[in-house]
Protein backbone atom coordinates (compact mmCIF):
# COMPACT_ATOMS: atom_id res chain seq x y z
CA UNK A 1 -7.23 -28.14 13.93
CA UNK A 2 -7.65 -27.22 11.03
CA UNK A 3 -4.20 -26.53 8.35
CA UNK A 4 -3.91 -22.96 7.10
CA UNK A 5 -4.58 -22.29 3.40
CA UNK A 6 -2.66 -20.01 0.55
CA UNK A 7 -6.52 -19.73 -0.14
CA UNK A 8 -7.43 -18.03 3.22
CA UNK A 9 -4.36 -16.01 2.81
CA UNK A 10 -5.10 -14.72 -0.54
CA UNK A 11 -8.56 -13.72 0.73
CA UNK A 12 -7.24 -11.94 4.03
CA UNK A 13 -4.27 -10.19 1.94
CA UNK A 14 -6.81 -8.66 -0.82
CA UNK A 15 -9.23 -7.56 2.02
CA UNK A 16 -7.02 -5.75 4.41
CA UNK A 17 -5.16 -4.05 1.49
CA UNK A 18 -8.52 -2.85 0.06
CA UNK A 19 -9.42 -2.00 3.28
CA UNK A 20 -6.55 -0.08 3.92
CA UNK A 21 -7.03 1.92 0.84
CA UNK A 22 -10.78 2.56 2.01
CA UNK A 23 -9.59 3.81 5.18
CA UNK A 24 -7.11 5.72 3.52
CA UNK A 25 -9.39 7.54 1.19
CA UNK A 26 -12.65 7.83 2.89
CA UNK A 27 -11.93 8.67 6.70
CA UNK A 28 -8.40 9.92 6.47
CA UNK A 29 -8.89 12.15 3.12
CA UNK A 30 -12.69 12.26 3.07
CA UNK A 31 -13.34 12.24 7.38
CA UNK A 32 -9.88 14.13 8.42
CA UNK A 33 -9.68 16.39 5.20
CA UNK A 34 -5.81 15.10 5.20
CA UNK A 35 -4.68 15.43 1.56
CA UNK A 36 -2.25 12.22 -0.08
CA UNK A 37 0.72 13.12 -0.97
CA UNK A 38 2.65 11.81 -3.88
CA UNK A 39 4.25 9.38 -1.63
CA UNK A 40 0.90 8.46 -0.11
CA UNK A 41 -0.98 7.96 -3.40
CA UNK A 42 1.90 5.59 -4.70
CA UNK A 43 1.27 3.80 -1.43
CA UNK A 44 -2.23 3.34 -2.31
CA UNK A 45 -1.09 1.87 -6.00
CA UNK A 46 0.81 -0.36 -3.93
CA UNK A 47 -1.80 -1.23 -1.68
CA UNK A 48 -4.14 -1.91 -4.75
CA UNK A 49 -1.32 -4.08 -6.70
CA UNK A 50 -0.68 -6.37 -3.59
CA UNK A 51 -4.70 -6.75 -2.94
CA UNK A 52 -5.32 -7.45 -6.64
CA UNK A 53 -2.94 -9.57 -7.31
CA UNK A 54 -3.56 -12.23 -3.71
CA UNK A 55 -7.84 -11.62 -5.17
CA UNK A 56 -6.27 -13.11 -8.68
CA UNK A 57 -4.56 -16.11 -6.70
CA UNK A 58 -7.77 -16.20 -4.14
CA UNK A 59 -9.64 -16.94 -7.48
CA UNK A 60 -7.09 -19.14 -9.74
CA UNK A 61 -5.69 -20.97 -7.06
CA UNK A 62 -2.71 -22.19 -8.11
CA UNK A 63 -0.32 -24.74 -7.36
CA UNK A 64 3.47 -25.21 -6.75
CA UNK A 65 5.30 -22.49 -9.05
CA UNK A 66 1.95 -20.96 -9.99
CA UNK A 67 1.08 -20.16 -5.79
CA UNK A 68 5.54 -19.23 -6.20
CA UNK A 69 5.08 -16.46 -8.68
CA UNK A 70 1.77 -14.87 -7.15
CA UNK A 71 3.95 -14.69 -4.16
CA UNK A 72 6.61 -12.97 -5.58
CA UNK A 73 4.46 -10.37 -7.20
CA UNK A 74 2.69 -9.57 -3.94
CA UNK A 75 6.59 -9.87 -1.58
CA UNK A 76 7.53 -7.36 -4.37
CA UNK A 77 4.69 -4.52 -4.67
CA UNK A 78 4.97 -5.07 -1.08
CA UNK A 79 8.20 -4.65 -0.69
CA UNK A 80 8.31 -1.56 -3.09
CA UNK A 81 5.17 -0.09 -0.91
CA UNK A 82 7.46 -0.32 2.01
CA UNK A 83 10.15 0.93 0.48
CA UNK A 84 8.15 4.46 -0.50
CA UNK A 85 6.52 4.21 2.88
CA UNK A 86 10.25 4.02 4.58
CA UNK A 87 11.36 7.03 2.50
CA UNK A 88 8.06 9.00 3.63
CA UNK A 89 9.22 8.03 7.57
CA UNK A 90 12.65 9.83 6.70
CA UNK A 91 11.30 12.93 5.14
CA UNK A 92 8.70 13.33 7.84
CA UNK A 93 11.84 13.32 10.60
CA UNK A 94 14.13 15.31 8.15
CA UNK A 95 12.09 17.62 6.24
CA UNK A 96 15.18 19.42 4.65
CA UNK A 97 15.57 16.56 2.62
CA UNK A 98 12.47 17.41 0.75
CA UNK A 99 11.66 20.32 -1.64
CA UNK A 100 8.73 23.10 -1.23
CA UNK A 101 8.02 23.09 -4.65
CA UNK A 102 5.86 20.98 -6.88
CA UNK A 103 7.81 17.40 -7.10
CA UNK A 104 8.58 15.60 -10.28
CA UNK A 105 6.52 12.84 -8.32
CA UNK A 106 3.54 14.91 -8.08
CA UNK A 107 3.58 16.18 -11.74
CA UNK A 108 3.93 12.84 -12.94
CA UNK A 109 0.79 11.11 -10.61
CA UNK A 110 -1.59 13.81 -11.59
CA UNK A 111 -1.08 13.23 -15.24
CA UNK A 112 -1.82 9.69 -14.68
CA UNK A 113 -5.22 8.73 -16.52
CA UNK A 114 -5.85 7.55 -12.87
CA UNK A 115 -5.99 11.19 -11.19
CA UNK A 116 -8.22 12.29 -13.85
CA UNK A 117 -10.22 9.21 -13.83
CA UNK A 118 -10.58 8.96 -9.87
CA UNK A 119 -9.08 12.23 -8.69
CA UNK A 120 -10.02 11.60 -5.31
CA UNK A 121 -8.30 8.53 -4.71
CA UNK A 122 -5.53 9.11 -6.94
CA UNK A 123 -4.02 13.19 -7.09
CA UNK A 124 -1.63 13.77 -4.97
CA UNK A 125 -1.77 17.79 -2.81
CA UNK A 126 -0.43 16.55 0.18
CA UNK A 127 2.80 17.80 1.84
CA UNK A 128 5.04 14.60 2.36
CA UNK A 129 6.56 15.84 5.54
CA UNK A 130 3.49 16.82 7.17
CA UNK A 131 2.51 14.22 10.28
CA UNK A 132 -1.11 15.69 10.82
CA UNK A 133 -2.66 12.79 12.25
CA UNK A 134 -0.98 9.83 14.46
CA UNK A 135 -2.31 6.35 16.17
CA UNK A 136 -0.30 4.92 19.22
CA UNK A 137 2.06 7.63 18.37
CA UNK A 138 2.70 6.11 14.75
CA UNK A 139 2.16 8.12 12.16
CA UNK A 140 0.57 7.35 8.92
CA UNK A 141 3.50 6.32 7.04
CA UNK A 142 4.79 4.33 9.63
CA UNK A 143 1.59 2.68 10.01
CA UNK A 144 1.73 2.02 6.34
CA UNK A 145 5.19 0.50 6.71
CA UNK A 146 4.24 -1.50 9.12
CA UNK A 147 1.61 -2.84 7.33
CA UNK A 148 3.38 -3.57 3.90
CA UNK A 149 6.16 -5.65 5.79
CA UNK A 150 3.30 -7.57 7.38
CA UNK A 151 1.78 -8.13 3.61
CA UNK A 152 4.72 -9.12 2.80
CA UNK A 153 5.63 -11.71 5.48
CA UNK A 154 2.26 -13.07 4.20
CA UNK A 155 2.84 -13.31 0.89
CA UNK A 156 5.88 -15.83 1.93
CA UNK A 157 3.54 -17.48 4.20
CA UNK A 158 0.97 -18.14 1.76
CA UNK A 159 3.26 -19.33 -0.91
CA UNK A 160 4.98 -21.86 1.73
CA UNK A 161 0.81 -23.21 2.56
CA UNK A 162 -0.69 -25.47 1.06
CA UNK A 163 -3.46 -24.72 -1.65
């Protein structure tokens, strides 16, 4: 049997994050008409941070501390991913937490040159407490949660491989 690879890692980590922000945009914004929120869109930076960052070690392939740092950078966008993602699961089971107005979050993402420079993938409408969609009875957050901590217990596995 063949030994597992940081190579293969990098590869699978930078396609199932970019796939999760295709998903994300085009079916659940584009198919279900479900608008990101603030928390949501910084999820999606995360999501793009992790991916491009394992595609950079996919391609430089590095060794010992190299492979070390690379998986630090992608434990800690994944980490702060799940960290937004965990705060989104709160809000969505204690909506009082949140405010109805426009959120200092929200403001600040939509001035991003991103928003105006991709304002589909990147401006944030959404409501943060809203759970309008749901899969196994998970909703999107917690799907997203889920799915940093697993990105980031695969970060640590790829930096423990071998190249």
């Amino acid at each position: 049997m063949q030994q597992l690879r940081a190579f293969h890692v990098h590869l699978a980590m930078a396609a199932a994050s970019l796939a999760l922000v295709a998903y994300a945009a085009y079916y659940l914004q584009a198919g279900l008409d479900l608008l990101p929120c603030p928390l949501c869109v910084m999820q999606r930076i995360a999501y793009l941070l992790v991916g491009f960052t394992a595609l950079a070690a996919a391609v430089h392939r590095p060794n010992g501390a190299g492979r070390r740092v690379y998986g630090a950078l992608m434990v800690l966008a994944a980490l702060a991913g799940a960290g937004i993602a965990a705060w989104q699961v709160v809000l969505t089971y204690r909506p009082e937490l949140a405010s109805c107005a426009i959120s200092p979050e929200e403001r600040f993402l939509n001035a991003l040159p991103l928003a105006a420079w991709w304002p589909g993938m990147f401006e944030a409408n959404g409501d943060c407490t809203k759970v309008d969609w749901t899969f196994l009875g998970l909703s999107v957050p917690e799907l997203s949660l889920i799915a940093f901590l697993l990105l980031a217990a695969a970060a640590v596995i790829a930096a423990r491989c071998p190249r």
